[in-house]
N, C-alpha and C. Protein backbone atom coordinates (compact mmCIF):
# COMPACT_ATOMS: atom_id res chain seq x y z
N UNK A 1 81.85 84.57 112.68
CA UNK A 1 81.23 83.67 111.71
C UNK A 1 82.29 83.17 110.73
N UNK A 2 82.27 82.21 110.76
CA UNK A 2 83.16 81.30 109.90
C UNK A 2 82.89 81.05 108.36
N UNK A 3 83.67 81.87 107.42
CA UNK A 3 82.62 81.99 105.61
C UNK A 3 83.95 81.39 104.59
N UNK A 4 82.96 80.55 103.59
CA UNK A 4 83.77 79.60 102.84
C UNK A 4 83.75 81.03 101.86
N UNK A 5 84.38 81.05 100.69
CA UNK A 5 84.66 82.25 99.92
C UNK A 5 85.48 81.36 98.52
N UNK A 6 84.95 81.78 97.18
CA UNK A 6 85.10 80.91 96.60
C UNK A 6 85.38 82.29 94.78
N UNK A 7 86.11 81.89 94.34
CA UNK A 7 86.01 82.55 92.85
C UNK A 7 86.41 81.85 91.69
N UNK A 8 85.76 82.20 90.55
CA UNK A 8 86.56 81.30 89.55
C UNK A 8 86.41 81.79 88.37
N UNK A 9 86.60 83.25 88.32
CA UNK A 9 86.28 84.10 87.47
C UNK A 9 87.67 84.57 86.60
N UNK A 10 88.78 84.08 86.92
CA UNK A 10 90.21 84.86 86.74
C UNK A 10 90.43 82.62 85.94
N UNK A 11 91.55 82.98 85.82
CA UNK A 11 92.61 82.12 85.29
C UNK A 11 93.40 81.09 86.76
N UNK A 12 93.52 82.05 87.41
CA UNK A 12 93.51 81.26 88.96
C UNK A 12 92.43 81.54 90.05
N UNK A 13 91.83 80.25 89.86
CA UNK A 13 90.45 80.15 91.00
C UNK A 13 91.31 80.39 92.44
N UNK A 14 90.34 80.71 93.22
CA UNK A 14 90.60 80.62 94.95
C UNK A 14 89.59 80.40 95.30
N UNK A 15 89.88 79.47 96.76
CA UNK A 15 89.02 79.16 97.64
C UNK A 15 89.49 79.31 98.94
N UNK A 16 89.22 80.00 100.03
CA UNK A 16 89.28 80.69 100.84
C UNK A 16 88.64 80.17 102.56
N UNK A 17 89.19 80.57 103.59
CA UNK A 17 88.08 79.90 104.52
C UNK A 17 88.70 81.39 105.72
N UNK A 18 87.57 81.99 105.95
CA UNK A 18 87.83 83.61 107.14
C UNK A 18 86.92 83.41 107.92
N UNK A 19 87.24 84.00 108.88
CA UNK A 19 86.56 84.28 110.20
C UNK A 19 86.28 85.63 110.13
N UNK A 20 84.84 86.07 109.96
CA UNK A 20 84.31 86.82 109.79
C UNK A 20 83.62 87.54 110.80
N UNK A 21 83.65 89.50 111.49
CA UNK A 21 82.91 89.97 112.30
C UNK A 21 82.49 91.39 111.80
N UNK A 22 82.09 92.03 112.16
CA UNK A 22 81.77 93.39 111.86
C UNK A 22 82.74 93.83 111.85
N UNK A 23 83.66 93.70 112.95
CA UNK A 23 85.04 94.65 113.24
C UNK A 23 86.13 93.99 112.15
N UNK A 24 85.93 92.93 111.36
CA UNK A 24 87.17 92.92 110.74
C UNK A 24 87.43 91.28 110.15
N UNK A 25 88.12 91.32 109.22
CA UNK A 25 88.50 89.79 108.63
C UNK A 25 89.89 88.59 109.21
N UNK A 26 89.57 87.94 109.65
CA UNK A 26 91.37 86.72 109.70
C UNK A 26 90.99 85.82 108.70
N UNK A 27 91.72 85.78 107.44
CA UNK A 27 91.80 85.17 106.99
C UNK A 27 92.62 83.72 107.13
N UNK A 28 91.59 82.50 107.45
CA UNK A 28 92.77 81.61 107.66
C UNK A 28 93.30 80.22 107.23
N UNK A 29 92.70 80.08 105.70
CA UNK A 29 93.50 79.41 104.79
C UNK A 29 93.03 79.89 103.20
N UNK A 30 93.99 79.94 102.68
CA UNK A 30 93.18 80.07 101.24
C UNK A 30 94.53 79.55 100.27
N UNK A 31 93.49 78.98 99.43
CA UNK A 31 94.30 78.03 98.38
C UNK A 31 93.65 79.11 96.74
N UNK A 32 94.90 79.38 95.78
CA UNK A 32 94.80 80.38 95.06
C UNK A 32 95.57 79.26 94.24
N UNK A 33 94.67 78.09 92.73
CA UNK A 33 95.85 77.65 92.28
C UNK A 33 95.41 78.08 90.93
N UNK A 34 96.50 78.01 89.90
CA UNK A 34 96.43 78.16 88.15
C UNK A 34 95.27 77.34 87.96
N UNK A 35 94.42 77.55 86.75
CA UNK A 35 93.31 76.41 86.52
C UNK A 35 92.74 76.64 85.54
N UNK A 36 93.21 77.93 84.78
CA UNK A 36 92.96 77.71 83.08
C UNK A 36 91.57 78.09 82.66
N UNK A 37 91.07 76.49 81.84
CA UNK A 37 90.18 76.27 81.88
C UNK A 37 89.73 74.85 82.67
N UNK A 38 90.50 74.23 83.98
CA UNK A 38 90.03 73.51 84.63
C UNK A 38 89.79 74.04 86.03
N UNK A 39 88.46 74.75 85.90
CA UNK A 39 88.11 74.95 87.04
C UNK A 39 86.85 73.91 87.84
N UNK A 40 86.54 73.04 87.06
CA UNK A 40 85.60 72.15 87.45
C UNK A 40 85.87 70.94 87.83
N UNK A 41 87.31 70.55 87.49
CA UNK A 41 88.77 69.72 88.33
C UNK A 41 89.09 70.03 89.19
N UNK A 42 89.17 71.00 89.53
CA UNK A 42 90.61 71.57 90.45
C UNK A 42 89.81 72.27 91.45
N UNK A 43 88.29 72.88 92.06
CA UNK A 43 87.88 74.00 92.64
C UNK A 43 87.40 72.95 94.14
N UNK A 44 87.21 71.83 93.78
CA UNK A 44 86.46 70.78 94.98
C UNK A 44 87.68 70.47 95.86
N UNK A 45 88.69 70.02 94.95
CA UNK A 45 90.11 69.72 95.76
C UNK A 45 90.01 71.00 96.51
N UNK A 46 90.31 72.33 96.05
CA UNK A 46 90.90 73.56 96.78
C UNK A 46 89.88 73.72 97.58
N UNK A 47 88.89 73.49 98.06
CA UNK A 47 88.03 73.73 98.78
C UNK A 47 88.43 72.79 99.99
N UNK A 48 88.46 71.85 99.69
CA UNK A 48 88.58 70.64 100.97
C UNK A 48 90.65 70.86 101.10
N UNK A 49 90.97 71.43 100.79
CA UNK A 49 92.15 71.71 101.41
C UNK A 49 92.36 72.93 102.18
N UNK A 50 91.63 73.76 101.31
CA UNK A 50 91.24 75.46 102.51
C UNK A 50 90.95 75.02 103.42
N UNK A 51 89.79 74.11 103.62
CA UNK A 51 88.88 73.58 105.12
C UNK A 51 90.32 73.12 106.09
N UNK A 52 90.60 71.45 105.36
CA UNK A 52 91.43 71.27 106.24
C UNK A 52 92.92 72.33 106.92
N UNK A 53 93.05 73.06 105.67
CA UNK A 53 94.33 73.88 106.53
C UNK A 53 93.93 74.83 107.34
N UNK A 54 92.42 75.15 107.65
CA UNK A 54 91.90 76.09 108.44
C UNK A 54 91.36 75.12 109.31
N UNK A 55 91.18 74.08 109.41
CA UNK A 55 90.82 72.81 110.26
C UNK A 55 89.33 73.05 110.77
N UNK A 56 88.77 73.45 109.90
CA UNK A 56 87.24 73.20 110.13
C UNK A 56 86.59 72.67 108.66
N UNK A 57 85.09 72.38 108.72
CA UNK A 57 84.50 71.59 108.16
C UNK A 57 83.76 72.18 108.10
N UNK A 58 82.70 71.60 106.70
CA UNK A 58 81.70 72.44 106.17
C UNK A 58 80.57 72.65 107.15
N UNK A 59 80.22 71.92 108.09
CA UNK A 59 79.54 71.99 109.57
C UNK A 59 79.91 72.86 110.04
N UNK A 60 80.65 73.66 109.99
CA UNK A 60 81.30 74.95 110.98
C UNK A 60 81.08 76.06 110.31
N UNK A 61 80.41 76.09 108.77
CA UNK A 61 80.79 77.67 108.19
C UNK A 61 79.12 78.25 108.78
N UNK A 62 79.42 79.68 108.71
CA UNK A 62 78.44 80.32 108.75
C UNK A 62 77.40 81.48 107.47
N UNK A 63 78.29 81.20 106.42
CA UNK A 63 78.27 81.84 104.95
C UNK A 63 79.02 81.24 104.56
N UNK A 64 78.74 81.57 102.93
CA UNK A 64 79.28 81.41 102.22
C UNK A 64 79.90 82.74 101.31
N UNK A 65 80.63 83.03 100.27
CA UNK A 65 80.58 84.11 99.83
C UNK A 65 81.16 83.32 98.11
N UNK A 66 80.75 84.00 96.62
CA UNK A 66 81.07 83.55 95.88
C UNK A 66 81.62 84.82 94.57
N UNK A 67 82.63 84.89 93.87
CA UNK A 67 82.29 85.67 93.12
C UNK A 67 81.32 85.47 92.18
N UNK A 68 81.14 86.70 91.28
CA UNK A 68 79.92 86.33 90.41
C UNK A 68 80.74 86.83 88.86
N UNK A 69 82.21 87.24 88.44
CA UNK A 69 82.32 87.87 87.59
C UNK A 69 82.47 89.31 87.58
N UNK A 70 83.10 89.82 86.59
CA UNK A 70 82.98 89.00 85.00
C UNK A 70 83.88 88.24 84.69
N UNK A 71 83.70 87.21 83.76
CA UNK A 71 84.54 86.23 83.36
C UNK A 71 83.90 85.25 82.55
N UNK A 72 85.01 84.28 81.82
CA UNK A 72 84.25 82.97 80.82
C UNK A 72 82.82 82.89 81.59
N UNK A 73 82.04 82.20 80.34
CA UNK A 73 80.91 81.45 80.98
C UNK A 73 80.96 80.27 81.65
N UNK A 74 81.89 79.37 81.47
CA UNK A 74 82.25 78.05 81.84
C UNK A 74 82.46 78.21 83.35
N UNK A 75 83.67 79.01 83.30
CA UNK A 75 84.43 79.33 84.68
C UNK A 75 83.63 79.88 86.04
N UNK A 76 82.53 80.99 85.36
CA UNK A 76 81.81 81.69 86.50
C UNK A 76 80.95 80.25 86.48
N UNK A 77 80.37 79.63 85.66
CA UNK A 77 78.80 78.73 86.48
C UNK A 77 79.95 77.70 87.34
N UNK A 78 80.71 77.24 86.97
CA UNK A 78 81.24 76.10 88.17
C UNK A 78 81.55 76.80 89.24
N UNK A 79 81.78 78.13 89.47
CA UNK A 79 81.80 78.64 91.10
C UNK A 79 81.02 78.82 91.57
N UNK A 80 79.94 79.60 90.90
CA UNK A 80 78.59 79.81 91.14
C UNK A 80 77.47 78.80 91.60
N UNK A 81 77.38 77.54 90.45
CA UNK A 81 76.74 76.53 91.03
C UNK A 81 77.51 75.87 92.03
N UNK A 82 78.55 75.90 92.51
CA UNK A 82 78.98 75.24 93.51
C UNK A 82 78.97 75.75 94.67
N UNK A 83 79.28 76.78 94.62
CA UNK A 83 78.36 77.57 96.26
C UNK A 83 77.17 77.61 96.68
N UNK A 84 76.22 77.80 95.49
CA UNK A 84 75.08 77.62 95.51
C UNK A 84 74.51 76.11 96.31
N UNK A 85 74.99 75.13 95.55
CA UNK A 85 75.31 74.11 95.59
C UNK A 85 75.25 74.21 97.54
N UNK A 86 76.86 74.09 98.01
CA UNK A 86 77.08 73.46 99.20
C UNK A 86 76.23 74.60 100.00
N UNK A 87 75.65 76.27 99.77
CA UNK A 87 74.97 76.73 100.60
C UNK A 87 73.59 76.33 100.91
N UNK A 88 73.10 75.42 99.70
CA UNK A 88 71.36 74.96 99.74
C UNK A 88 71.69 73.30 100.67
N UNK A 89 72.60 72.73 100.32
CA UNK A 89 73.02 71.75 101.74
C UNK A 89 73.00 71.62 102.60
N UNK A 90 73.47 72.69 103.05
CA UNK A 90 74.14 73.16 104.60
C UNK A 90 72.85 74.11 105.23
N UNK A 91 72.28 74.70 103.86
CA UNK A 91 71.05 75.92 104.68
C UNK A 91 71.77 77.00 104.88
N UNK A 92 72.99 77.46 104.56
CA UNK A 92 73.67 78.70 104.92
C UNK A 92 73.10 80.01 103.57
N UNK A 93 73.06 81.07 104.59
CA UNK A 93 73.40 82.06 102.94
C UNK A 93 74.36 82.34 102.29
N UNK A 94 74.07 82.95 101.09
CA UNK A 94 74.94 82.54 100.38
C UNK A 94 75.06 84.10 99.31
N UNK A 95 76.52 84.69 99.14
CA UNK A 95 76.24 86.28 98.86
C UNK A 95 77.13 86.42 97.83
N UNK A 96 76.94 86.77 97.22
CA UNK A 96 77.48 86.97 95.63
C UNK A 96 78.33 88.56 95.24
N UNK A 97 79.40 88.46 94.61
CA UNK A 97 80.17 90.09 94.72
C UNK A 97 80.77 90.03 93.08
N UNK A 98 80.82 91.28 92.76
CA UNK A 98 81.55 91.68 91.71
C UNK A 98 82.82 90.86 91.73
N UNK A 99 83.65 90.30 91.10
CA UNK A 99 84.78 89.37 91.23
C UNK A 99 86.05 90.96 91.50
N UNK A 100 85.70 92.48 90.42
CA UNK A 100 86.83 92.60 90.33
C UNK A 100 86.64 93.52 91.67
N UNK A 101 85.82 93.62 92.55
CA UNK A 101 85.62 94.61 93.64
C UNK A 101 86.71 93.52 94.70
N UNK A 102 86.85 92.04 94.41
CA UNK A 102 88.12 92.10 94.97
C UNK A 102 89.51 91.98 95.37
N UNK A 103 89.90 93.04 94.00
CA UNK A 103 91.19 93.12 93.37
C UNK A 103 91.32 94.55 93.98
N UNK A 104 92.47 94.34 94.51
CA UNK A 104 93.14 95.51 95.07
C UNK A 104 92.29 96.20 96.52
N UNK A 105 92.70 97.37 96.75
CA UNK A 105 91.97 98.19 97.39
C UNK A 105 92.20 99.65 97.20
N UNK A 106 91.49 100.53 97.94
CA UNK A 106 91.78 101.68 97.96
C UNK A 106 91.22 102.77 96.27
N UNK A 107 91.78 103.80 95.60
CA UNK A 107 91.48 104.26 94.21
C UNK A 107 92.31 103.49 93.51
N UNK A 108 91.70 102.87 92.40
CA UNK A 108 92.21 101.88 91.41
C UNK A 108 91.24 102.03 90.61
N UNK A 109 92.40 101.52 89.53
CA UNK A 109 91.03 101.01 88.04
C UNK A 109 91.77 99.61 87.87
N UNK A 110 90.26 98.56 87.92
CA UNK A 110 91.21 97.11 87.63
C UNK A 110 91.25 96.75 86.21
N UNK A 111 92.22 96.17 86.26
CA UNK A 111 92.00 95.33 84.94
C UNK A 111 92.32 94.24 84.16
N UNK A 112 91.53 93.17 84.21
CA UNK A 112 91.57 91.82 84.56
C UNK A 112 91.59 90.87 83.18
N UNK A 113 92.23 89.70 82.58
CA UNK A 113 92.14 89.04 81.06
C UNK A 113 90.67 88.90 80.58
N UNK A 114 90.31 89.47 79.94
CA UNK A 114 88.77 88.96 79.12
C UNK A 114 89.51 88.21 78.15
N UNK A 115 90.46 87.49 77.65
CA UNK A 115 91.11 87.07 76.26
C UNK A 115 90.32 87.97 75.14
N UNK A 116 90.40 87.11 74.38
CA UNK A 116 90.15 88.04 73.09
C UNK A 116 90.92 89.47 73.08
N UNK A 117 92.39 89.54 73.42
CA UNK A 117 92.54 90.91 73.69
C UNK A 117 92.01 91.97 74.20
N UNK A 118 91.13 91.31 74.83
CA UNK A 118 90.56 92.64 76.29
C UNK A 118 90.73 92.29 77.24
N UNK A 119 90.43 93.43 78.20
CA UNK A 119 90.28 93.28 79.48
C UNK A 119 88.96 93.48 79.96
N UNK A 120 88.79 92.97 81.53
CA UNK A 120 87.66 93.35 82.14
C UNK A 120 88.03 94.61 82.71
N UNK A 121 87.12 95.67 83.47
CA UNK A 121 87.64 96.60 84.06
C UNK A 121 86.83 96.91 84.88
N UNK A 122 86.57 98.05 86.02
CA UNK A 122 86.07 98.73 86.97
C UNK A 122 87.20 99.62 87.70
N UNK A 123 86.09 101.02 88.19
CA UNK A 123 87.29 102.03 88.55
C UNK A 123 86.26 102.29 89.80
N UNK A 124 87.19 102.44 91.09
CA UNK A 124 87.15 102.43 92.16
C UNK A 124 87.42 103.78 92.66
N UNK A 125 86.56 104.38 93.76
CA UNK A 125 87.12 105.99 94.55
C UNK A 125 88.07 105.23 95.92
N UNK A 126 88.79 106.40 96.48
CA UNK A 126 89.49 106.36 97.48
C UNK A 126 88.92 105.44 98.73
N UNK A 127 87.41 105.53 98.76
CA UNK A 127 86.81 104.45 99.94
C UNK A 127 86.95 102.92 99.23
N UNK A 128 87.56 102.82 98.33
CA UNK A 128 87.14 101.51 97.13
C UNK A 128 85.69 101.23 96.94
N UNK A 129 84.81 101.79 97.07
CA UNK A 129 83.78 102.00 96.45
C UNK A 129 83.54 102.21 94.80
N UNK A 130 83.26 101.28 94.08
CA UNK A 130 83.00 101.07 92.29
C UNK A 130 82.27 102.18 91.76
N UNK A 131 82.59 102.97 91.07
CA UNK A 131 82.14 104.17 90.54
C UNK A 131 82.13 103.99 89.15
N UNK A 132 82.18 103.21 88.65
CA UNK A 132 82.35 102.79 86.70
C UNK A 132 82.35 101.56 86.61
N UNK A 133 81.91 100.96 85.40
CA UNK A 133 82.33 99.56 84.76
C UNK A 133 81.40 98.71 85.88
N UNK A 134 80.95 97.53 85.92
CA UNK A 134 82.19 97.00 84.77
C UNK A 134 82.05 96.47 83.67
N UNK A 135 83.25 96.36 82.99
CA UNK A 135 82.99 97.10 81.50
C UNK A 135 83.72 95.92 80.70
N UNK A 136 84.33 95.84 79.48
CA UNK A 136 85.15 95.05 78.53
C UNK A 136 85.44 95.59 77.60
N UNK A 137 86.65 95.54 77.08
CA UNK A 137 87.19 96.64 76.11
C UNK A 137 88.69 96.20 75.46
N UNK A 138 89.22 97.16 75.19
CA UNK A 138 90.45 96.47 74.23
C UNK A 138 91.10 97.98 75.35
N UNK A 139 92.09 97.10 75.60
CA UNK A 139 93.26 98.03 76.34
C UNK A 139 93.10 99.52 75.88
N UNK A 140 94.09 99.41 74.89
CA UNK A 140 93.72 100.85 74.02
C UNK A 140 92.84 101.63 73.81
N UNK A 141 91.59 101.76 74.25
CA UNK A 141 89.94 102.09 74.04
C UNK A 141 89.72 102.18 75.52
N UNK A 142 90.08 101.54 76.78
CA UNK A 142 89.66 102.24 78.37
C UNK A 142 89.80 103.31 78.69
N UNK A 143 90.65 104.08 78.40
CA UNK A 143 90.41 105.81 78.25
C UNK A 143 89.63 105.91 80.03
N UNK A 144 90.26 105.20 81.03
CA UNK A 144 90.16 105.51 82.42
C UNK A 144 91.23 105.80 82.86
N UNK A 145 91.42 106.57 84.35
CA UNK A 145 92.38 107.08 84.88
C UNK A 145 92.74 105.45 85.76
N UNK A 146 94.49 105.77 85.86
CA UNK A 146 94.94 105.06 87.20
C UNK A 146 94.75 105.22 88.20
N UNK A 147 95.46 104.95 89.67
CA UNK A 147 96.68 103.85 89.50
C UNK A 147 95.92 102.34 88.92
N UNK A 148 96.50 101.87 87.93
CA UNK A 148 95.86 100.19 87.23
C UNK A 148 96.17 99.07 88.33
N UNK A 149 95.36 98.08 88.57
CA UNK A 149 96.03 97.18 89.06
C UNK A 149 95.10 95.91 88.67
N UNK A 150 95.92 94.67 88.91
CA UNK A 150 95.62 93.40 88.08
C UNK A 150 96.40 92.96 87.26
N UNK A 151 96.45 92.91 85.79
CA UNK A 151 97.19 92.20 84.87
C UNK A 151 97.93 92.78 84.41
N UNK A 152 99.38 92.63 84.94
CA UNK A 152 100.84 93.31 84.24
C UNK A 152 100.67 93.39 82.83
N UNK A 153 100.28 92.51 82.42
CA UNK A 153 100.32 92.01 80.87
C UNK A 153 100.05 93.05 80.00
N UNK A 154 98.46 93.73 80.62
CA UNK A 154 98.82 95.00 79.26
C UNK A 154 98.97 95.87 79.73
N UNK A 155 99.62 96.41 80.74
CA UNK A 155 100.76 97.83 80.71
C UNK A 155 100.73 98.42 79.33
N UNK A 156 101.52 97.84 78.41
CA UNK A 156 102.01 98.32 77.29
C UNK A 156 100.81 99.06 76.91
N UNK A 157 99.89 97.92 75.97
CA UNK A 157 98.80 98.70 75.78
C UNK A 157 97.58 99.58 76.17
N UNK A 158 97.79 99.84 77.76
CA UNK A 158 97.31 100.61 78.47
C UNK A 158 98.46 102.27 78.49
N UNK A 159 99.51 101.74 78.15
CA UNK A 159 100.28 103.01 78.40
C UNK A 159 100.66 103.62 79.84
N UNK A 160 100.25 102.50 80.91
CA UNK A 160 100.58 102.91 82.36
C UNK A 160 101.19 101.51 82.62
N UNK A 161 101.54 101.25 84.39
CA UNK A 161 101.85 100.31 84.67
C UNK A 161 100.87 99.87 85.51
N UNK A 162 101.23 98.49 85.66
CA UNK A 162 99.89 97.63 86.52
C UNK A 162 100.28 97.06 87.08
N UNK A 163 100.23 97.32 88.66
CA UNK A 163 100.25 96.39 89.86
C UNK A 163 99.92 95.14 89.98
N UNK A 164 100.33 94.20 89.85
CA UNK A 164 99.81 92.91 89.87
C UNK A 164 99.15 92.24 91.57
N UNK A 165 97.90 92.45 91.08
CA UNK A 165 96.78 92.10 91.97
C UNK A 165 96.11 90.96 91.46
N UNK A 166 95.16 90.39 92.60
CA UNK A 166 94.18 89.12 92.35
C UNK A 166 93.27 89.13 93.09
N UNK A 167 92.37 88.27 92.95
CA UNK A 167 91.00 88.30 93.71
C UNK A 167 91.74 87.26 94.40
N UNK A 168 91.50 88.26 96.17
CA UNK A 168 91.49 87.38 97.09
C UNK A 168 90.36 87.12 98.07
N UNK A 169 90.69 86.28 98.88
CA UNK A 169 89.73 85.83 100.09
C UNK A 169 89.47 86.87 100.97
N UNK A 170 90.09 87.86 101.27
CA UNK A 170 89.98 89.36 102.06
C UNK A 170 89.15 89.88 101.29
N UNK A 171 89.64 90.25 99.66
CA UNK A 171 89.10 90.82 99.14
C UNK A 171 87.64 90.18 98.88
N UNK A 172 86.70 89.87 98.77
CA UNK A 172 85.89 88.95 98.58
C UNK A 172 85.07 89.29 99.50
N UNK A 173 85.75 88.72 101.44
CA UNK A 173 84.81 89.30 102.56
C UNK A 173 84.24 90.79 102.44
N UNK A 174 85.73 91.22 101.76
CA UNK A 174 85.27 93.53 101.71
C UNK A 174 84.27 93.34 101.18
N UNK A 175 84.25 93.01 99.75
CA UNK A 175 82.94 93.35 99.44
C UNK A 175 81.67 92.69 99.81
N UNK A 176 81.64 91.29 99.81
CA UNK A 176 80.35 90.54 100.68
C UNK A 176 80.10 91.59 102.46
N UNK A 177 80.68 92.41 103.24
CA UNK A 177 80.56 92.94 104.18
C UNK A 177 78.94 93.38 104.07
N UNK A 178 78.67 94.01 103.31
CA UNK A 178 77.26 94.95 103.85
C UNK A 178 75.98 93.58 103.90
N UNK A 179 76.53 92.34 103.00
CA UNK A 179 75.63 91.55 102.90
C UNK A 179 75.77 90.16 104.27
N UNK A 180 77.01 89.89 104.84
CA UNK A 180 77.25 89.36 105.65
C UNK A 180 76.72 89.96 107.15
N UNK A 181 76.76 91.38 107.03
CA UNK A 181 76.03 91.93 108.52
C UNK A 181 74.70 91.63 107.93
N UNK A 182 74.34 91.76 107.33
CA UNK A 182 72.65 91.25 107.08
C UNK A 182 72.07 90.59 105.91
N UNK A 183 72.30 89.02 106.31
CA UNK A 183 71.83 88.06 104.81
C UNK A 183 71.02 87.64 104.42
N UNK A 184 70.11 88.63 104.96
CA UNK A 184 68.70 88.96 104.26
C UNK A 184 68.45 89.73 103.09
N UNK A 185 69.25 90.75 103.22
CA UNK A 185 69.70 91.32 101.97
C UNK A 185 70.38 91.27 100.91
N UNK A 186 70.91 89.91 100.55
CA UNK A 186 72.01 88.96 99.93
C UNK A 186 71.05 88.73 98.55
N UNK A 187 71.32 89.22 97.14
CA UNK A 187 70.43 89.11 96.27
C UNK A 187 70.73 87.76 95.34
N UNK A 188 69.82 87.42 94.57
CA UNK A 188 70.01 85.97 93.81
C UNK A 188 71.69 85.99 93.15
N UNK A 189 71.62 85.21 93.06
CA UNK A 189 73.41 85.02 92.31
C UNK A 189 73.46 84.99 90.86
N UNK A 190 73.36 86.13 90.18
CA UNK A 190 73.38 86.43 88.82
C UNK A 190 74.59 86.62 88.35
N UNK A 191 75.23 86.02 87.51
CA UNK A 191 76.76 85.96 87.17
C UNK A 191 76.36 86.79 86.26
N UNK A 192 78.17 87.86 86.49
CA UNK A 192 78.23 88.99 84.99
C UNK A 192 78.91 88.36 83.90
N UNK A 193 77.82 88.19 83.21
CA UNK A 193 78.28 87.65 81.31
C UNK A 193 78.47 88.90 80.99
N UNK A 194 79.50 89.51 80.47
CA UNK A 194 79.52 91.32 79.90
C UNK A 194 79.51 90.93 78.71
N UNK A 195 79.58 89.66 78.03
CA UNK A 195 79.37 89.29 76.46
C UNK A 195 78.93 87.35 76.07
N UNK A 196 78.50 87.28 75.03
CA UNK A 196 77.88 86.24 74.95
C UNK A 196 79.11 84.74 75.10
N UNK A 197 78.80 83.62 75.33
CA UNK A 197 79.34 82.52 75.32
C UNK A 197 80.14 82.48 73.86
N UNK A 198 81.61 81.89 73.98
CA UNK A 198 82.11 81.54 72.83
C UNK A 198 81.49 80.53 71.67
N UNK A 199 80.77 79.26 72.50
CA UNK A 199 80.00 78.53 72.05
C UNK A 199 78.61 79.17 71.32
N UNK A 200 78.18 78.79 69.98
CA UNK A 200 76.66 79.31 69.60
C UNK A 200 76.30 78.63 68.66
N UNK A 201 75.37 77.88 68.81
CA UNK A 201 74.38 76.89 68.10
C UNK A 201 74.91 77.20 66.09
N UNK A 202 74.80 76.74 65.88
CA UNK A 202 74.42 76.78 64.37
C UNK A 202 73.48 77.72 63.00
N UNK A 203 74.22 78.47 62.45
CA UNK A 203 72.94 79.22 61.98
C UNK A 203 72.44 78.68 60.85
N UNK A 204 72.82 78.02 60.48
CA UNK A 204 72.25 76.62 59.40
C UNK A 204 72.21 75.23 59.58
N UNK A 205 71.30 74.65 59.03
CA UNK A 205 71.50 72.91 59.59
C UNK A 205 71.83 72.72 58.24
N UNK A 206 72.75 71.91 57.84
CA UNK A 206 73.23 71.01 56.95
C UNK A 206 72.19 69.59 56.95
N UNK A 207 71.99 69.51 55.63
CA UNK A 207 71.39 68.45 54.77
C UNK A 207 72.11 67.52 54.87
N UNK A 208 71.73 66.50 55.48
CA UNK A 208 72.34 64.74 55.40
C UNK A 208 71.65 64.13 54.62
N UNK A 209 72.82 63.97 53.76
CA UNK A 209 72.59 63.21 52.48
C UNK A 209 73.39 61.15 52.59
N UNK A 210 72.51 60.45 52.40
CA UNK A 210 72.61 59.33 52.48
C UNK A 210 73.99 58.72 50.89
């Protein structure tokens, strides 16, 4: 089965295109570019360039797979509605994963930019199976065991070192797996907000005065 795979939960979105079986993943194009806060520019291009460098077309997929977070609010709904999006098109299902389940593999604790001087996190057993988190915190305050992997950046304030990992298109199929053998069991696509939008209405209205 042929699955589009899509994230936009990190600072660099990916979009992905694998050939998918029970026995195992080929991944065979994926476009991983910088995108900030333009992920609602930049995620349509990387999509139609995954396709073509994997030389199939949205007629050919058989899933979809999307992360769901954690991350900005901005960033997760443009991946989210956009899978959503081309899977209600096409009629394909469509399966939603922890973003940081796929960073790394194996026992890890990830830990990914929340800005505001945190990180996101989750800690993983030896099967990479998620056993904690996920969580948001200030480096200094995760008080989880290693090996870290994800964002070099705060080493320091973690007091360990960090493997520099990313959510990839492999990673992505691992975890969509239990839902791809059966996508019936594929639950609504609820993005993890672990905290509220930067944006928030007004707690006073100001008097316009003529």
């Amino acid at each position: 089965m042929l699955v589009l795979a899509l994230d936009t939960a990190t600072p660099t979105l990916v979009a992905g295109v694998a050939r998918w079986t029970p026995e195992g993943t080929a991944v065979l194009a994926e476009r991983a570019v910088p995108s900030g806060t333009k992920h609602a520019e930049l995620l349509t291009p990387a999509i139609r360039a995954a396709l073509d460098d994997a030389g199939v077309a949205l007629a050919d997929l058989g899933a979809l797979v999307t992360g769901l977070g954690p991350g900005p609010f901005t960033g997760l709904r443009v991946g989210i509605v956009t899978a959503a999006a081309l899977a209600d098109a096409r009629g394909l299902p469509v399966i939603g994963v922890c973003s940081l389940d796929a960073v790394g593999a194996g026992a890890r604790t990830v830990v990914t930019d929340a800005r505001r001087k945190e990180v996101y996190w989750a800690v993983y057993d030896a099967a990479g199976a998620r056993v904690d988190g996920p969580g948001v915190v200030r480096p200094d305050e995760l008080g989880r065991p290693g090996p870290f992997v994800g964002d070099p950046a705060f080493a320091e304030r973690l007091g360990a070192a960090v493997e520099r990992a990313e959510v990839t298109t492999a990673g992505l199929l691992r975890a969509a797996a239990p839902q791809l053998a059966d996508p019936s069991s594929a639950a609504p696509l609820v993005p993890l907000y672990l905290r509220r939008p930067d944006a928030v209405p007004p707690t006073a209205i100001k008097t316009v005065t003529q």
